[in-house]
C-alpha atoms as a PDB file:
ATOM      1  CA  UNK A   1     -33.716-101.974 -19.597  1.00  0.00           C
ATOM      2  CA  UNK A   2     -35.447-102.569 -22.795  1.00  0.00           C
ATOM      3  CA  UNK A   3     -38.983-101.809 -23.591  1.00  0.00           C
ATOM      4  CA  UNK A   4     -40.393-103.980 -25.578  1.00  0.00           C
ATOM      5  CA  UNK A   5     -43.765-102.405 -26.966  1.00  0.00           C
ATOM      6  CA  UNK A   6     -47.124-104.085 -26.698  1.00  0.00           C
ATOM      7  CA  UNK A   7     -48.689-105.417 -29.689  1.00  0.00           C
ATOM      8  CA  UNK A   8     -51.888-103.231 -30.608  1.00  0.00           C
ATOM      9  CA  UNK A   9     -55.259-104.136 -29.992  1.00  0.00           C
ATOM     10  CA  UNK A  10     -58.281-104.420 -32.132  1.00  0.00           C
ATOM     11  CA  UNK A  11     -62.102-104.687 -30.817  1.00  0.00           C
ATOM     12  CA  UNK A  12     -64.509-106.786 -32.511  1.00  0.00           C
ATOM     13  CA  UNK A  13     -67.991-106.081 -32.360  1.00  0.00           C
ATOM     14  CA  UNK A  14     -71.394-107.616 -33.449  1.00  0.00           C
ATOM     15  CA  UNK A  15     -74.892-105.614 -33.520  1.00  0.00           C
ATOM     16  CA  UNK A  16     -77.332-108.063 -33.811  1.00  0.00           C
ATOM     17  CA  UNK A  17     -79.842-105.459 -34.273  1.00  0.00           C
ATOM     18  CA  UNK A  18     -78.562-105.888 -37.899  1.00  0.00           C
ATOM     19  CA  UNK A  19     -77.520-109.929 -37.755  1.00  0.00           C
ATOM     20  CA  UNK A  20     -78.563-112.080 -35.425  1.00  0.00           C
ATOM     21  CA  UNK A  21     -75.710-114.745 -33.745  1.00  0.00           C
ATOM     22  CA  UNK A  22     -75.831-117.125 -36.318  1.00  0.00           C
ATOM     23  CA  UNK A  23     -73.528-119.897 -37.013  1.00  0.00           C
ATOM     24  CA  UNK A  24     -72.863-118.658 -40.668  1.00  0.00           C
ATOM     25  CA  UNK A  25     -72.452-115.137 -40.021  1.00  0.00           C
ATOM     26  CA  UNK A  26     -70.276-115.604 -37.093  1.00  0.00           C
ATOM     27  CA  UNK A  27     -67.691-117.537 -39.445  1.00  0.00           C
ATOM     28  CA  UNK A  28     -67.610-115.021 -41.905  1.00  0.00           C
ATOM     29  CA  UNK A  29     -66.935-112.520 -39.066  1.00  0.00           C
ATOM     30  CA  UNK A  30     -64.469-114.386 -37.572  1.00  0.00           C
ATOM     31  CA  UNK A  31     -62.502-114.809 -41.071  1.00  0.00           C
ATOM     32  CA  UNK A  32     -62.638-111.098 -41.430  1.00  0.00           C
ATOM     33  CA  UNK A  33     -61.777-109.826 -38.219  1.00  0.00           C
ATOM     34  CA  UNK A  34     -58.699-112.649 -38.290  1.00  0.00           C
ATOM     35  CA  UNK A  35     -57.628-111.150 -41.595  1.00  0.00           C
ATOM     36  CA  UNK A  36     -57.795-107.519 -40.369  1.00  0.00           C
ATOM     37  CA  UNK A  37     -55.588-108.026 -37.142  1.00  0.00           C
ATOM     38  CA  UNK A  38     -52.636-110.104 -39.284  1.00  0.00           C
ATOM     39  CA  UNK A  39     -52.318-108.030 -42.142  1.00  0.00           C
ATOM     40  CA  UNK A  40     -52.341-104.881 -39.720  1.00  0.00           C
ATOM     41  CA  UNK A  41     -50.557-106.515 -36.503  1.00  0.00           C
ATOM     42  CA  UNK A  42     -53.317-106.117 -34.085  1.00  0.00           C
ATOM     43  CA  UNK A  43     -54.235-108.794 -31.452  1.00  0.00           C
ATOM     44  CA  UNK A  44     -57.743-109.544 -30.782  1.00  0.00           C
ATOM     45  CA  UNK A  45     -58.848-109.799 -27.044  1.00  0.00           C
ATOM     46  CA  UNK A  46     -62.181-107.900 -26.808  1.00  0.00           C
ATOM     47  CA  UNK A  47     -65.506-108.670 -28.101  1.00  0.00           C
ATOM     48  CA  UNK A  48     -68.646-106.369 -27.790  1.00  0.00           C
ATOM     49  CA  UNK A  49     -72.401-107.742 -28.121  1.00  0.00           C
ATOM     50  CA  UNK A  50     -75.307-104.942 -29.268  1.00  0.00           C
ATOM     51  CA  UNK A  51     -78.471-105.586 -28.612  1.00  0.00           C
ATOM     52  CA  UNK A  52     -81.859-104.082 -28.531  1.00  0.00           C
ATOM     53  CA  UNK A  53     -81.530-104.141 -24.334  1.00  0.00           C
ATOM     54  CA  UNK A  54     -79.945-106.908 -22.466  1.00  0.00           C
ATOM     55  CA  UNK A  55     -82.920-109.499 -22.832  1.00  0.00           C
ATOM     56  CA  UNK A  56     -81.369-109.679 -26.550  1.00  0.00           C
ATOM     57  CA  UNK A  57     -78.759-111.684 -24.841  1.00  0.00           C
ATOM     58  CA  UNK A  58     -81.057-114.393 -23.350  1.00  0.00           C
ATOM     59  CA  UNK A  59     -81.526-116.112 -26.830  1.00  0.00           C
ATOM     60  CA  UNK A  60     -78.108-116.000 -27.885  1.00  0.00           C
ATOM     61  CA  UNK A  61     -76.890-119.762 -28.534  1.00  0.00           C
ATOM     62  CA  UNK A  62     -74.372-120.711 -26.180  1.00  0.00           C
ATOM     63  CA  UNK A  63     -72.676-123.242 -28.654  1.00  0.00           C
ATOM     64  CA  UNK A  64     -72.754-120.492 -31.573  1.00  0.00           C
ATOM     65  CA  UNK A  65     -70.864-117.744 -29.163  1.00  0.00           C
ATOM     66  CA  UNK A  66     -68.364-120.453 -28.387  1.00  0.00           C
ATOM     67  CA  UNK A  67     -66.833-120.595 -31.841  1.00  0.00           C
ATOM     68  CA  UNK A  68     -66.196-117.081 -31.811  1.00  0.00           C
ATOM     69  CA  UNK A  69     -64.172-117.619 -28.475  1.00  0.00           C
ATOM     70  CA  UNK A  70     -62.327-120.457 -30.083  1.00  0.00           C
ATOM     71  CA  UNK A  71     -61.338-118.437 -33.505  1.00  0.00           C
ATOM     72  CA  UNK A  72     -60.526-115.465 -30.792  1.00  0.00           C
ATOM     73  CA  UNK A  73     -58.131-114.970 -28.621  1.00  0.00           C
ATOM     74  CA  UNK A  74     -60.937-113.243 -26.704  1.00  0.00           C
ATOM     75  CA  UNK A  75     -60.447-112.187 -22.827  1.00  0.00           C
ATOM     76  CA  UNK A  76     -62.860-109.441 -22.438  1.00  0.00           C
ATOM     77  CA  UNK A  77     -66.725-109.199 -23.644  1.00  0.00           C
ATOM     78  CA  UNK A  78     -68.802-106.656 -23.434  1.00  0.00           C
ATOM     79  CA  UNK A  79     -72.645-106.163 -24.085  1.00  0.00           C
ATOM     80  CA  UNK A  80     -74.239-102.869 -24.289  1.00  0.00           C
ATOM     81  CA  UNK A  81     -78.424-101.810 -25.098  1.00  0.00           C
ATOM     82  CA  UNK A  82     -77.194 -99.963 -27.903  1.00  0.00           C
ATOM     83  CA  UNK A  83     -74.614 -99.071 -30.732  1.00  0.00           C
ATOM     84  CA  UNK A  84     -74.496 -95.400 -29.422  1.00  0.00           C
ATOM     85  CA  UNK A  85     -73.973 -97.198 -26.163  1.00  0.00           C
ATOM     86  CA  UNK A  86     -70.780 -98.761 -27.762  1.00  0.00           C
ATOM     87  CA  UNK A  87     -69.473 -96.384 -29.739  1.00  0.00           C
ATOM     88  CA  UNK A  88     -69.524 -93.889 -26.834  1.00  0.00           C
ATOM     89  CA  UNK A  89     -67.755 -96.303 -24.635  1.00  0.00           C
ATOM     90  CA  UNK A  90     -64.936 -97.209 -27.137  1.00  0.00           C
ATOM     91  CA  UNK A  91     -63.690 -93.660 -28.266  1.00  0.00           C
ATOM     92  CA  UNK A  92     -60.259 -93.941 -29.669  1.00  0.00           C
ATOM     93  CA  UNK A  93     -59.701 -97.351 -29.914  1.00  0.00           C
ATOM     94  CA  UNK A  94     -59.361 -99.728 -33.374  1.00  0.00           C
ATOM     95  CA  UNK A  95     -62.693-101.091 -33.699  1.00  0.00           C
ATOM     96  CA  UNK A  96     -63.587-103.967 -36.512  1.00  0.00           C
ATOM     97  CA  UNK A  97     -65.766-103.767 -38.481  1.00  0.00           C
ATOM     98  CA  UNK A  98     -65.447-100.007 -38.761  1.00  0.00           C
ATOM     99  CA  UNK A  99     -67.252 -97.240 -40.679  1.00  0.00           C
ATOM    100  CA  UNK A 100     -63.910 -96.577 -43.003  1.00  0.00           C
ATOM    101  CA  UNK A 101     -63.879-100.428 -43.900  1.00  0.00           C
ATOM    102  CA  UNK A 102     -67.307-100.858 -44.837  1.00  0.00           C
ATOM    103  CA  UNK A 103     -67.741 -97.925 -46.593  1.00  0.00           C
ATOM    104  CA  UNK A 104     -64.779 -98.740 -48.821  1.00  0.00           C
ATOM    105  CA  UNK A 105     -66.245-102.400 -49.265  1.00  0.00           C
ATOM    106  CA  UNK A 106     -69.383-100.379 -50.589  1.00  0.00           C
ATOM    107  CA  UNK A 107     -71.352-102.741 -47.698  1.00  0.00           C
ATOM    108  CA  UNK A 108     -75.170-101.252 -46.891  1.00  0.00           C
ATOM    109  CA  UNK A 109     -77.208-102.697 -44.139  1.00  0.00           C
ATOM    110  CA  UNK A 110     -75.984-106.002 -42.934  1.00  0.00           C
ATOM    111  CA  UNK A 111     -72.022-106.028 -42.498  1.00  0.00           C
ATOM    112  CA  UNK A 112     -71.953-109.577 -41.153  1.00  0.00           C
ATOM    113  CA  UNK A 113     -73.560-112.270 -43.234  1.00  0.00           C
ATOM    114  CA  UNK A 114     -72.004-111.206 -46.781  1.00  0.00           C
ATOM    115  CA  UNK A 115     -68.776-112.340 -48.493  1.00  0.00           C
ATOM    116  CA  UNK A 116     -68.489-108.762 -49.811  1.00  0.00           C
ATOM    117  CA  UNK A 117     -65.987-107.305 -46.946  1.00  0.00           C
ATOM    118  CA  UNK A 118     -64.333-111.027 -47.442  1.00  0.00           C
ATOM    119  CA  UNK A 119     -63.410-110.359 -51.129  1.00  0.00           C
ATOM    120  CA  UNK A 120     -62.718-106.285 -49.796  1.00  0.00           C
ATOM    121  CA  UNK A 121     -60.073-107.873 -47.858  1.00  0.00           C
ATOM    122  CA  UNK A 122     -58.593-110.004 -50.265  1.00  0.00           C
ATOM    123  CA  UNK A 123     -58.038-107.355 -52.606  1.00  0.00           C
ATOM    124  CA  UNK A 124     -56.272-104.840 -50.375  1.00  0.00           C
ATOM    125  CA  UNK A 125     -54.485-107.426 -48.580  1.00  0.00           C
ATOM    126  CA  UNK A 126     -54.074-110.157 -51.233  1.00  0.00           C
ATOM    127  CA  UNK A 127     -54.276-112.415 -48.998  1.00  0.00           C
ATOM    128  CA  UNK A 128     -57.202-115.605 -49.191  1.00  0.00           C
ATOM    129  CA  UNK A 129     -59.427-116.491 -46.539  1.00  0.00           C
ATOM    130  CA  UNK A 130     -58.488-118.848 -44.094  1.00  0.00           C
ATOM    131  CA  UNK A 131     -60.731-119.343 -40.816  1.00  0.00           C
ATOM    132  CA  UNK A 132     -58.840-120.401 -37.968  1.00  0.00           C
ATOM    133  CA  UNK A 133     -60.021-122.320 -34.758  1.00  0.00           C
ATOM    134  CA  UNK A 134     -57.218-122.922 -32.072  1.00  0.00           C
ATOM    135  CA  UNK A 135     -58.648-126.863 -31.335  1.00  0.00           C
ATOM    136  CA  UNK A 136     -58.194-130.050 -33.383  1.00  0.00           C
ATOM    137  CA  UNK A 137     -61.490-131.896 -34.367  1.00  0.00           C
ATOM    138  CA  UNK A 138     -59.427-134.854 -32.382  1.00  0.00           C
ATOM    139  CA  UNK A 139     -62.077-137.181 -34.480  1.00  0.00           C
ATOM    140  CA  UNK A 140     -60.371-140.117 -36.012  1.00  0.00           C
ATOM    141  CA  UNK A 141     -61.339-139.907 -39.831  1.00  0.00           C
ATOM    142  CA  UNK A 142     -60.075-141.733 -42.628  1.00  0.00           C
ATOM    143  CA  UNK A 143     -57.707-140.360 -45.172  1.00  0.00           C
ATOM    144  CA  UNK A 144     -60.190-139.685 -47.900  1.00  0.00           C
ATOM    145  CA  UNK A 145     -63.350-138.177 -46.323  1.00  0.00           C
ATOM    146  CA  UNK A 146     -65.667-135.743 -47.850  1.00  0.00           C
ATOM    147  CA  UNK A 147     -68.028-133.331 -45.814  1.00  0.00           C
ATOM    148  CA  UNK A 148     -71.704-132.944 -46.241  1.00  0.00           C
ATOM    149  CA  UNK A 149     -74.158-130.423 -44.905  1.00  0.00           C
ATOM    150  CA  UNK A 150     -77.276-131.871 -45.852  1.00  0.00           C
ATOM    151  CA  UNK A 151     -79.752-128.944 -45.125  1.00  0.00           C
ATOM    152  CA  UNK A 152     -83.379-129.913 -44.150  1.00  0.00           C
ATOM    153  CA  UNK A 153     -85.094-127.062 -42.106  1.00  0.00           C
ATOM    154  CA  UNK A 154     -88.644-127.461 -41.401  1.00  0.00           C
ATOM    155  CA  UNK A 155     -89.675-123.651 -41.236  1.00  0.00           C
ATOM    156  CA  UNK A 156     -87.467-120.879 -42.794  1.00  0.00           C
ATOM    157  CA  UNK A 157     -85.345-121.119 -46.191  1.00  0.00           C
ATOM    158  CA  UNK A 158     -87.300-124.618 -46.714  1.00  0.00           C
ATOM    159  CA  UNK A 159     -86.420-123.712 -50.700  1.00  0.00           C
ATOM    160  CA  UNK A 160     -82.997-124.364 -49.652  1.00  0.00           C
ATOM    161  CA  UNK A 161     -83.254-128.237 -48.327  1.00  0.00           C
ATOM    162  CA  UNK A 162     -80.945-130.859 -49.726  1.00  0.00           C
ATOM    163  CA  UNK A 163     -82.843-133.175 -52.208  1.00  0.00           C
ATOM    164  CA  UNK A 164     -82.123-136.552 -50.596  1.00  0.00           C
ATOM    165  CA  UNK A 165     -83.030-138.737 -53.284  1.00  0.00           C
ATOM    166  CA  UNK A 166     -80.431-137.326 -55.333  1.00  0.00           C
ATOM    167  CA  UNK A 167     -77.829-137.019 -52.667  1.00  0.00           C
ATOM    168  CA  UNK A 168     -78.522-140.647 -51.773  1.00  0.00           C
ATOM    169  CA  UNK A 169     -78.060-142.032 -55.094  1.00  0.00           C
ATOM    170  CA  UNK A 170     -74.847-140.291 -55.671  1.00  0.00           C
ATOM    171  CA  UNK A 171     -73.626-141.046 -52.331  1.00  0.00           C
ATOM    172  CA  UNK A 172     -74.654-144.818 -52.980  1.00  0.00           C
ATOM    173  CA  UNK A 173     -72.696-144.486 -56.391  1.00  0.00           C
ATOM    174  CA  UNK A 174     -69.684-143.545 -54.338  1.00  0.00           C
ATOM    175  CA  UNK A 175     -69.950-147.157 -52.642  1.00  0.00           C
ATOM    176  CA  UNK A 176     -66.164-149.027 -54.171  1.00  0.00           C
ATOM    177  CA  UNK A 177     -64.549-146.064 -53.352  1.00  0.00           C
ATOM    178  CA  UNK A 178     -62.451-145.420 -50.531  1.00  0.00           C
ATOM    179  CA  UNK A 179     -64.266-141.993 -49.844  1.00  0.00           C
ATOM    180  CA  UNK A 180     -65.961-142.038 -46.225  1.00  0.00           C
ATOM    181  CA  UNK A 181     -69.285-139.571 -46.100  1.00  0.00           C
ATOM    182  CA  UNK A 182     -69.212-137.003 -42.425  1.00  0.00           C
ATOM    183  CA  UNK A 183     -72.493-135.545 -42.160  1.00  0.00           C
ATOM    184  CA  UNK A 184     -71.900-132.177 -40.768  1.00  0.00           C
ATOM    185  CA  UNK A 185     -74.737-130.683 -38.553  1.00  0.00           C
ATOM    186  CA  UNK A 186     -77.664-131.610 -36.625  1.00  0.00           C
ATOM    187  CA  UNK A 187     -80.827-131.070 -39.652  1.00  0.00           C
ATOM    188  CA  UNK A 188     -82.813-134.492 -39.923  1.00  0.00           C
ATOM    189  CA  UNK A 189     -81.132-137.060 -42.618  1.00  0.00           C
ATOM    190  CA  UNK A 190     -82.813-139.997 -43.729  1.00  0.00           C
ATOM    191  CA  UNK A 191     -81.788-143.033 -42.483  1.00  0.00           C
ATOM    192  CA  UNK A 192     -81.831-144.590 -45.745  1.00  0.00           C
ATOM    193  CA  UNK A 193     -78.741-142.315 -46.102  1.00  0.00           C
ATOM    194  CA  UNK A 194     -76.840-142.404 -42.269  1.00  0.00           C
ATOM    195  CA  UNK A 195     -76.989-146.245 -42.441  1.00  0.00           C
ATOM    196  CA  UNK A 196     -75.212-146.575 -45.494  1.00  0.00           C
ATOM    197  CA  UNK A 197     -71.557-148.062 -44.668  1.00  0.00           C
ATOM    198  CA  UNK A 198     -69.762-145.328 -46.043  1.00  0.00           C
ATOM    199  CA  UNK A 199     -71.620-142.615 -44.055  1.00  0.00           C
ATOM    200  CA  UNK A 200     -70.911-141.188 -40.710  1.00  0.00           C
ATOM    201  CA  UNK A 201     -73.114-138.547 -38.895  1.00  0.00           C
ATOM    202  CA  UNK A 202     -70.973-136.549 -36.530  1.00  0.00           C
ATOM    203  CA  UNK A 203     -73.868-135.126 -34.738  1.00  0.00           C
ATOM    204  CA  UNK A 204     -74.692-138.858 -34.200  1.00  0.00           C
ATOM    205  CA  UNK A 205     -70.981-139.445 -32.535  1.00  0.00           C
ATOM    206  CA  UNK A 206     -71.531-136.636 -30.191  1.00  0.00           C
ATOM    207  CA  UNK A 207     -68.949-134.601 -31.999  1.00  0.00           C
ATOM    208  CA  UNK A 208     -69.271-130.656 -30.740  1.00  0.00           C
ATOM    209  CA  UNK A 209     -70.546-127.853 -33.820  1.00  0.00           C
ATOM    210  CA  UNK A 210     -66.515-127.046 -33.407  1.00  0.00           C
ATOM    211  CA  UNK A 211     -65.159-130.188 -34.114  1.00  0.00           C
ATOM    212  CA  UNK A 212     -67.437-131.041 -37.005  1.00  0.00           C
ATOM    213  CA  UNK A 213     -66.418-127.289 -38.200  1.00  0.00           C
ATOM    214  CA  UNK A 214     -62.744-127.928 -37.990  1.00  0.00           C
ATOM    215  CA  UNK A 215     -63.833-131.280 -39.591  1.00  0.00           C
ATOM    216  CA  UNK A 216     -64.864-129.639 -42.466  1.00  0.00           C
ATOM    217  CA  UNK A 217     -61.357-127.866 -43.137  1.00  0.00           C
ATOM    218  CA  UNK A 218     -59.827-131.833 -42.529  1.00  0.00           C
ATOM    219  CA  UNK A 219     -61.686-133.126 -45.243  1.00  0.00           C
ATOM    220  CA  UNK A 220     -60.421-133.906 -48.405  1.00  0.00           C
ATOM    221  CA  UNK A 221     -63.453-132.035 -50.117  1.00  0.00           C
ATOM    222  CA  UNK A 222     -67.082-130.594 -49.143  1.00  0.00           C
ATOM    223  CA  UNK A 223     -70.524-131.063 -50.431  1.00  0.00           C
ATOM    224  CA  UNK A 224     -73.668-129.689 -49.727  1.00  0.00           C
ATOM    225  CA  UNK A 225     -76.202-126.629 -49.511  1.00  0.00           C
ATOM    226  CA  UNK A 226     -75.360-122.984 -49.049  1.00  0.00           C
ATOM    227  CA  UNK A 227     -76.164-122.994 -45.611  1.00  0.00           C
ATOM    228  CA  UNK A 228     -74.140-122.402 -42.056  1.00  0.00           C
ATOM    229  CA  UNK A 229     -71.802-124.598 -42.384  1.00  0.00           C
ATOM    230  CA  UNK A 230     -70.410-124.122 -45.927  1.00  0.00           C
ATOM    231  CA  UNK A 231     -68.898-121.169 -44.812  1.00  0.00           C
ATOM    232  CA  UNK A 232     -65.922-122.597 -43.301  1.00  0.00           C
ATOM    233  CA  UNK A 233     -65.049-124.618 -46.135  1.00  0.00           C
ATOM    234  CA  UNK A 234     -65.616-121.274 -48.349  1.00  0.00           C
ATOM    235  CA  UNK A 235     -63.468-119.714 -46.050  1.00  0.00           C
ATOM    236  CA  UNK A 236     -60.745-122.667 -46.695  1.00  0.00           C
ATOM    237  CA  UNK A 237     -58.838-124.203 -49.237  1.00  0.00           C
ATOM    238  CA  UNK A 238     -60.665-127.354 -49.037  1.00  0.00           C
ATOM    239  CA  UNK A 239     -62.372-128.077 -52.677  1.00  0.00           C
ATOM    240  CA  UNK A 240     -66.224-127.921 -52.276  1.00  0.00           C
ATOM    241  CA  UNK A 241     -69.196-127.972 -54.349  1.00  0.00           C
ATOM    242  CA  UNK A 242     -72.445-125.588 -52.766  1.00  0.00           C
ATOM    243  CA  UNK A 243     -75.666-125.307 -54.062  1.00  0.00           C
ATOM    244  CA  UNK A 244     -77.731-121.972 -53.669  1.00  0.00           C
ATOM    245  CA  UNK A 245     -82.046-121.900 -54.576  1.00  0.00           C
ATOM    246  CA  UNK A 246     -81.432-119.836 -57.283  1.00  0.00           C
ATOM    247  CA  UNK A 247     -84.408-117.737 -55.962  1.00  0.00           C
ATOM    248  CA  UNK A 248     -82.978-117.816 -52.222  1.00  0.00           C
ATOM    249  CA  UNK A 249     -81.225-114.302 -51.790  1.00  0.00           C
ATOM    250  CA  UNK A 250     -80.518-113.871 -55.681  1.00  0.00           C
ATOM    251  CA  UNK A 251     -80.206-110.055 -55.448  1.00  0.00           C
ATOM    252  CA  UNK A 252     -77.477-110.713 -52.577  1.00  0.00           C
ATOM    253  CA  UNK A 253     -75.680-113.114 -54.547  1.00  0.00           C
ATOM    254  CA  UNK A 254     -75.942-111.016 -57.854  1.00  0.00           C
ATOM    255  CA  UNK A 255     -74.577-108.538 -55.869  1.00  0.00           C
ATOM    256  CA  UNK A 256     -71.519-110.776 -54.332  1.00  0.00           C
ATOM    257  CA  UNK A 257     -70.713-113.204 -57.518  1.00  0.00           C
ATOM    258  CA  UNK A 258     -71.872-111.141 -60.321  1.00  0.00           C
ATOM    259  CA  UNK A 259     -72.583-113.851 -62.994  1.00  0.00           C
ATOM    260  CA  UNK A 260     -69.729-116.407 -61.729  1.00  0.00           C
ATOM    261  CA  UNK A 261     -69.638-119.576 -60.070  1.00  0.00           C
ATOM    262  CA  UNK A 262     -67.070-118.626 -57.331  1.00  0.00           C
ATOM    263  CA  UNK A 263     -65.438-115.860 -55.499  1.00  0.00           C
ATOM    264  CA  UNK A 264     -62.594-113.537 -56.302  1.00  0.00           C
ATOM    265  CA  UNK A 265     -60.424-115.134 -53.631  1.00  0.00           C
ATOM    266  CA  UNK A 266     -61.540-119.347 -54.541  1.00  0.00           C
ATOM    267  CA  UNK A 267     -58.930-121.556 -55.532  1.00  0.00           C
ATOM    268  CA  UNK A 268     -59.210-124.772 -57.736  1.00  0.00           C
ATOM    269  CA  UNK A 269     -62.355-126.805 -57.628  1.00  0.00           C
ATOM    270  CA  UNK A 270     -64.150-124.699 -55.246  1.00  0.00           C
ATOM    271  CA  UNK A 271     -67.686-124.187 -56.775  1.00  0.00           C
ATOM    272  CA  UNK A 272     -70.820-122.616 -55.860  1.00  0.00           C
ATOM    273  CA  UNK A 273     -73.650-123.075 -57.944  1.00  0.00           C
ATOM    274  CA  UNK A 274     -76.793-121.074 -58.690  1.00  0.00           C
ATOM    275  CA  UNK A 275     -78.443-124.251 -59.193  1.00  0.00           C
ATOM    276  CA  UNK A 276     -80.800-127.272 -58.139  1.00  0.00           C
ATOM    277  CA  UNK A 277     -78.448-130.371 -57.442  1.00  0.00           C
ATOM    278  CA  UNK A 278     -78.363-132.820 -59.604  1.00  0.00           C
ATOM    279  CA  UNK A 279     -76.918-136.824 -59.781  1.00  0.00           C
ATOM    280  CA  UNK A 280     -74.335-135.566 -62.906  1.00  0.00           C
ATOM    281  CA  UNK A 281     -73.400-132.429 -61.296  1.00  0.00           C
ATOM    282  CA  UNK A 282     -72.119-134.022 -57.972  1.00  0.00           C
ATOM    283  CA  UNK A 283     -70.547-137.004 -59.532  1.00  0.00           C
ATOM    284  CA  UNK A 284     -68.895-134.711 -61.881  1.00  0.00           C
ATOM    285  CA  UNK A 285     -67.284-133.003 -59.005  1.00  0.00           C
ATOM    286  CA  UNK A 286     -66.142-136.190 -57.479  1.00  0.00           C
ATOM    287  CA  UNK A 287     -64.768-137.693 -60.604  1.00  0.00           C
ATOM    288  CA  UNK A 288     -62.696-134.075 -60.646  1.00  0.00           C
ATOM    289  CA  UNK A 289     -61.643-133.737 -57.267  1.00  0.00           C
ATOM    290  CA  UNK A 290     -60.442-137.246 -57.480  1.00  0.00           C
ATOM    291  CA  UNK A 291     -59.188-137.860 -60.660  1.00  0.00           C
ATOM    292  CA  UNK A 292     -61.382-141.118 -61.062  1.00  0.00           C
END
């Protein structure tokens, strides 16, 4: 009889004492706990929540947890009142993220919503990110599509909210092309923008937060503001174009991109920019990403 050995396991977990569940965060995780477990041959099948007690738990947004299930071959989750709670619990097994890895990755206080273990990984690994879901969008797009997250929050990072006069006139510009618009996420778009002929909202189509994510990879490029959703298409090889407030988290940012416009691990024609958005700067990037 041969044995044939079982491949090794690797726990993720997620204190959201330090990072709440939130849609950006959870992609990054998801990209770096996907990483780990190839270039090391681990499986991923458990997940562990911490909280601050179990009424932590109550807010979590269902449709947010869900992604993580889709990127993860998940079949166990636990939740426990504490990270002593955890740790106690889990004694001996291969945890992710672990103290060893974010020391190394010189990562202090939040170890989910930073590209810092991202570009850790890449270097020891060499190998670029690449966020996987296990579902087709199963949307019927056109060939050339571009995404756009066009932030507008009305409480928060309001610094951070697309400027839709701009957008509109560049996206009107973009008229005699053969370049279809998906707006990606649910924030409030003008009108004057969704109705233009070239412009589809997904949220509008009933198209789940998945779908528009894997949506995102499908496109041919992606535009918008450093929010949520540009995550996945950082974590791609799609070409995008981001804009960060250059006030909105600039010691974070120093910290992750130094003076440059992209990451260690970016490929061609993926941008993000320190900048306010401007008519010349997005047309430039379309006239480059499409040769025009």
């Amino acid at each position: 009889m041969i044995c044939i050995p079982s491949q090794k396991t690797l726990t993720g977990f997620w204190d959201t004492t330090l990072e709440p569940l939130r849609l950006g965060s959870i992609c990054i995780f998801a990209n770096n706990i996907q990483c780990y477990a190839k270039a090391n041959g681990y499986s991923i099948t458990k997940l562990a929540l911490v909280g601050n007690g179990f009424s932590t738990f109550d807010s979590i947004n269902s449709e947010v947890l869900s992604i993580l299930f889709d990127c993860l071959d998940i079949d166990v989750l636990y939740t426990y009142e504490s990270a002593e709670q955890f740790f106690e619990g889990h004694k001996g097994q291969e945890l992710f993220p672990r103290p060893s890895i974010w020391n190394a990755a010189n990562l202090t206080g939040n170890l989910y919503d930073t590209m810092q273990l991202t570009q850790y990984l890449y270097k020891v690994h060499g190998k670029r990110p690449d966020l996987s879901f296990n579902k087709p969008s199963n949307y019927q797009k056109r060939k050339n599509t571009i995404s756009l997250h066009l932030k507008n929050a009305s409480k928060g990072d309001t610094e951070s909210n697309a400027n839709f006069l701009v957008w509109q006139q560049f996206i009107e510009s973009c008229a005699s092309s053969d370049v279809h618009f998906l707006l990606i996420g649910d924030d409030p778009v003008p009108r004057s923008i969704k109705n233009l002929p070239h412009v589809t909202s997904l949220s509008d189509e009933n198209i789940s937060l998945t779908a528009q994510l894997v949506c995102v990879q499908e496109s041919s490029a992606f535009m918008g503001m450093a929010s949520g959703p540009c995550n996945v298409a950082v974590l791609s090889q799609v070409p995008y174009l981001i804009f960060k407030h250059p006030s909105h988290h600039a010691e974070i940012m120093k910290k992750e991109l130094g003076n440059a416009n992209r990451y260690g691990f970016s490929v061609k024609n993926q941008y993000i920019l320190r900048r306010y958005e401007t008519f010349k700067l997005l047309s430039g990037f379309f006239n480059k990403v499409y040769k025009v």
